[in-house]
N, C-alpha and C. Protein backbone atom coordinates (compact mmCIF):
# COMPACT_ATOMS: atom_id res chain seq x y z
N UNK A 1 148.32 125.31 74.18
CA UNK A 1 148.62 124.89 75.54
C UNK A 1 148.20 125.96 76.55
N UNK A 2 148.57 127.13 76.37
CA UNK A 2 148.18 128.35 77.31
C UNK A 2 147.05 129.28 76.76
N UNK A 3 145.70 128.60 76.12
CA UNK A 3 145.08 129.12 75.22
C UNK A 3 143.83 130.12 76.65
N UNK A 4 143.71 129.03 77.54
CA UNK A 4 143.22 129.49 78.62
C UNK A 4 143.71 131.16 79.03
N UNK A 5 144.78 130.62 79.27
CA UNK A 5 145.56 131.63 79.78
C UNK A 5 145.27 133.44 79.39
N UNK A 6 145.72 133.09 77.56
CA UNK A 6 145.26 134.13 76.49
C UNK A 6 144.22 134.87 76.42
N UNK A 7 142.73 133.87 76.38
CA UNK A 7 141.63 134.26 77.09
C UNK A 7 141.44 135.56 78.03
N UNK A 8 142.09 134.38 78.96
CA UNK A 8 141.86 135.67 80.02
C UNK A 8 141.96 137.05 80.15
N UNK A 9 143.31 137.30 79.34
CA UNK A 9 143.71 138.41 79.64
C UNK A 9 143.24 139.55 78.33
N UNK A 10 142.85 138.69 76.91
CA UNK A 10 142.38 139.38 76.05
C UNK A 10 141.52 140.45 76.44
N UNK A 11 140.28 140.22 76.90
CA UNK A 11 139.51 141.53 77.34
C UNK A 11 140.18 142.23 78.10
N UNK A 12 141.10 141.84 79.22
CA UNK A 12 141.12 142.41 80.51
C UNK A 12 141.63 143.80 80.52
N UNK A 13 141.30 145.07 81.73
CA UNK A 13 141.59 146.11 81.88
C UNK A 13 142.90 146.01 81.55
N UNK A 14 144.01 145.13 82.49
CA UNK A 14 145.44 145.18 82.09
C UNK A 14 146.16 145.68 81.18
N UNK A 15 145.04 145.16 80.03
CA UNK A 15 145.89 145.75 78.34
C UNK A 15 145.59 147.86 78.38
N UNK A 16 144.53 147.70 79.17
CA UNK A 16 144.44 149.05 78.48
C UNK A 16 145.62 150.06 79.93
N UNK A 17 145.92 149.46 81.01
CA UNK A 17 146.65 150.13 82.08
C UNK A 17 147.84 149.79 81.60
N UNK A 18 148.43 149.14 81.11
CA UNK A 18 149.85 148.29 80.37
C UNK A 18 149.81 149.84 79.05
N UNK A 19 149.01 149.95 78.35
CA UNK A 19 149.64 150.68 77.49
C UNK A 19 149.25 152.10 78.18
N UNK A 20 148.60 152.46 79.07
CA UNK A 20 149.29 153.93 79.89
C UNK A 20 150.67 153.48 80.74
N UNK A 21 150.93 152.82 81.08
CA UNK A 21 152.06 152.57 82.03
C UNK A 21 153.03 153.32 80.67
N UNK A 22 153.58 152.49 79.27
CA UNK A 22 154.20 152.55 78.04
C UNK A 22 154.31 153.71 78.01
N UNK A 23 153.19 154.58 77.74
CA UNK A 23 153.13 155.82 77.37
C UNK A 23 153.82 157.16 78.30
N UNK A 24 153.38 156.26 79.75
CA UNK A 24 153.95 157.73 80.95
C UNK A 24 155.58 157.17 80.92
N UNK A 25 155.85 156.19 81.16
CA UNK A 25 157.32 155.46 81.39
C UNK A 25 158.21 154.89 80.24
N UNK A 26 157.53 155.03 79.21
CA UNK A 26 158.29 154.21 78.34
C UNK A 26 158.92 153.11 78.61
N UNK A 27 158.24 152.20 79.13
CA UNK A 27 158.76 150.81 79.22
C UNK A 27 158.04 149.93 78.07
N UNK A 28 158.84 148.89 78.33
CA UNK A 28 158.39 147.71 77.14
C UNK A 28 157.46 147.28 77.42
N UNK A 29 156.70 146.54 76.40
CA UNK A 29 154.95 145.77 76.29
C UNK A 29 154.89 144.84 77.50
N UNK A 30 156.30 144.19 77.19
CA UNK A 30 156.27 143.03 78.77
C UNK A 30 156.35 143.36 79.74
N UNK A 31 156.84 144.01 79.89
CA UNK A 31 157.10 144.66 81.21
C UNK A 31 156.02 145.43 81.87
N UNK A 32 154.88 146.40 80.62
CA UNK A 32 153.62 147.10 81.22
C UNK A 32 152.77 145.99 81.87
N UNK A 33 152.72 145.06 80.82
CA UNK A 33 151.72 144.40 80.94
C UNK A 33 151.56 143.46 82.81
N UNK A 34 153.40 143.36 82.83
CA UNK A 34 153.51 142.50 84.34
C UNK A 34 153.38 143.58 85.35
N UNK A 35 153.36 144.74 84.75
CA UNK A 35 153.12 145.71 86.01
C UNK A 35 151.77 145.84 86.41
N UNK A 36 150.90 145.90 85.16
CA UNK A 36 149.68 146.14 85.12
C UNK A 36 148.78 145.15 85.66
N UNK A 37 149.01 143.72 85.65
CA UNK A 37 148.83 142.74 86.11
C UNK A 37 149.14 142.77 87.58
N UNK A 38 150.25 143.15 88.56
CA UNK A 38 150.66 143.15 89.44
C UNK A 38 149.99 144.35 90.29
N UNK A 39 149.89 145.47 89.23
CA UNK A 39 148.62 146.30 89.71
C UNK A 39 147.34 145.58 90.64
N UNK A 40 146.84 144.99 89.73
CA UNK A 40 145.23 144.41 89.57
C UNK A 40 145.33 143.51 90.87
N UNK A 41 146.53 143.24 91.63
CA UNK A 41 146.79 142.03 92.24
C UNK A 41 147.26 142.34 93.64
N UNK A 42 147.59 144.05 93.69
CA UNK A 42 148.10 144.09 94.53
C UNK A 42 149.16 144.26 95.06
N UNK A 43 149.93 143.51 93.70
CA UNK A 43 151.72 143.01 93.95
C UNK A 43 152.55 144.32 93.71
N UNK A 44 153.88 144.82 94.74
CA UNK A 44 154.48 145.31 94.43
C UNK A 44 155.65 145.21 94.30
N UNK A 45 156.40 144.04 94.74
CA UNK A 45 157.67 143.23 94.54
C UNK A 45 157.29 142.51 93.70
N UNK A 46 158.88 142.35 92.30
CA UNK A 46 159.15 141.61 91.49
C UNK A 46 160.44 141.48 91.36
N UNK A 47 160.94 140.10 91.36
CA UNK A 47 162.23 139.65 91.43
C UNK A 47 162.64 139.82 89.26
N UNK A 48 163.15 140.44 88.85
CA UNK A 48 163.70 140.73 87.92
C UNK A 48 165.19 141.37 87.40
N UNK A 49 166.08 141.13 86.42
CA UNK A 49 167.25 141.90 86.27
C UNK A 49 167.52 143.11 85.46
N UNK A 50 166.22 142.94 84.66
CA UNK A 50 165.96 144.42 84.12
C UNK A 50 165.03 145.48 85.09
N UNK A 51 166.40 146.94 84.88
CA UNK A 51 166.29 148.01 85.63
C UNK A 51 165.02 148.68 85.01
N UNK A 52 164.61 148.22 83.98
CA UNK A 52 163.69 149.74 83.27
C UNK A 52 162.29 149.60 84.26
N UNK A 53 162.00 148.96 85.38
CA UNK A 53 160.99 149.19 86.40
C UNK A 53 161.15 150.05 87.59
N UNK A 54 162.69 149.86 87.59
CA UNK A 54 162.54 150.86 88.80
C UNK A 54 162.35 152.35 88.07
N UNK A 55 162.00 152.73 87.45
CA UNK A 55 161.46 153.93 86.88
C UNK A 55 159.97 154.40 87.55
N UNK A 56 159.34 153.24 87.86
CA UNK A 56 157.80 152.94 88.65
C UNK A 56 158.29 152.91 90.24
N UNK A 57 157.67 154.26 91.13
CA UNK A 57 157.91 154.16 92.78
C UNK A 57 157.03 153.36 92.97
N UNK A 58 156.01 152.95 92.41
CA UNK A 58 154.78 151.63 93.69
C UNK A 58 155.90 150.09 93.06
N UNK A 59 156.84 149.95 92.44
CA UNK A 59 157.31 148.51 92.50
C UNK A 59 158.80 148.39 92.26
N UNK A 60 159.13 147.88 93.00
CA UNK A 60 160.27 147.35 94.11
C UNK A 60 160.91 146.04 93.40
N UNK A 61 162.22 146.18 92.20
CA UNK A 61 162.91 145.23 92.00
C UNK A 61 163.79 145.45 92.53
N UNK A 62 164.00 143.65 92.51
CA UNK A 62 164.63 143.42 93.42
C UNK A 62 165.68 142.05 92.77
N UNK A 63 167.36 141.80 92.86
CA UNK A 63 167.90 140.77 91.95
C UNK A 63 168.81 140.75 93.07
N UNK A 64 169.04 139.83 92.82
CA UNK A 64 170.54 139.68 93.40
C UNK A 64 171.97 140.51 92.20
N UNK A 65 172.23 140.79 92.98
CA UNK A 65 173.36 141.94 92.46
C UNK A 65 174.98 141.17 92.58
């Protein structure tokens, strides 16, 4: 169903900025990878409830508390 999707991101730089993100921050795979992505994009707000991002100053979670 999301085979497209997979594609895409297989080559992409993302994977290789996702596992420096891991390495300087020790954050999780999912989490590099949405940063790294959000990198590429520009984005620096993400609405999420896991804290292990605010460890990163360029991105700004944000939950209702």
């Amino acid at each position: 169903m999301y085979s497209h999707m997979e594609s895409q991101f297989k080559n992409s730089k993302d994977h290789g900025e996702a596992g420096n993100l891991i390495n300087e921050y020790g954050i999780k795979p999912s989490n590099a990878l949405h940063v790294a992505v959000m990198k590429t994009h520009s984005i620096s707000n993400i609405a999420l409830e896991d804290k292990e991002l605010d460890k990163i100053k360029d991105i700004k979670r944000m939950w209702l508390e």
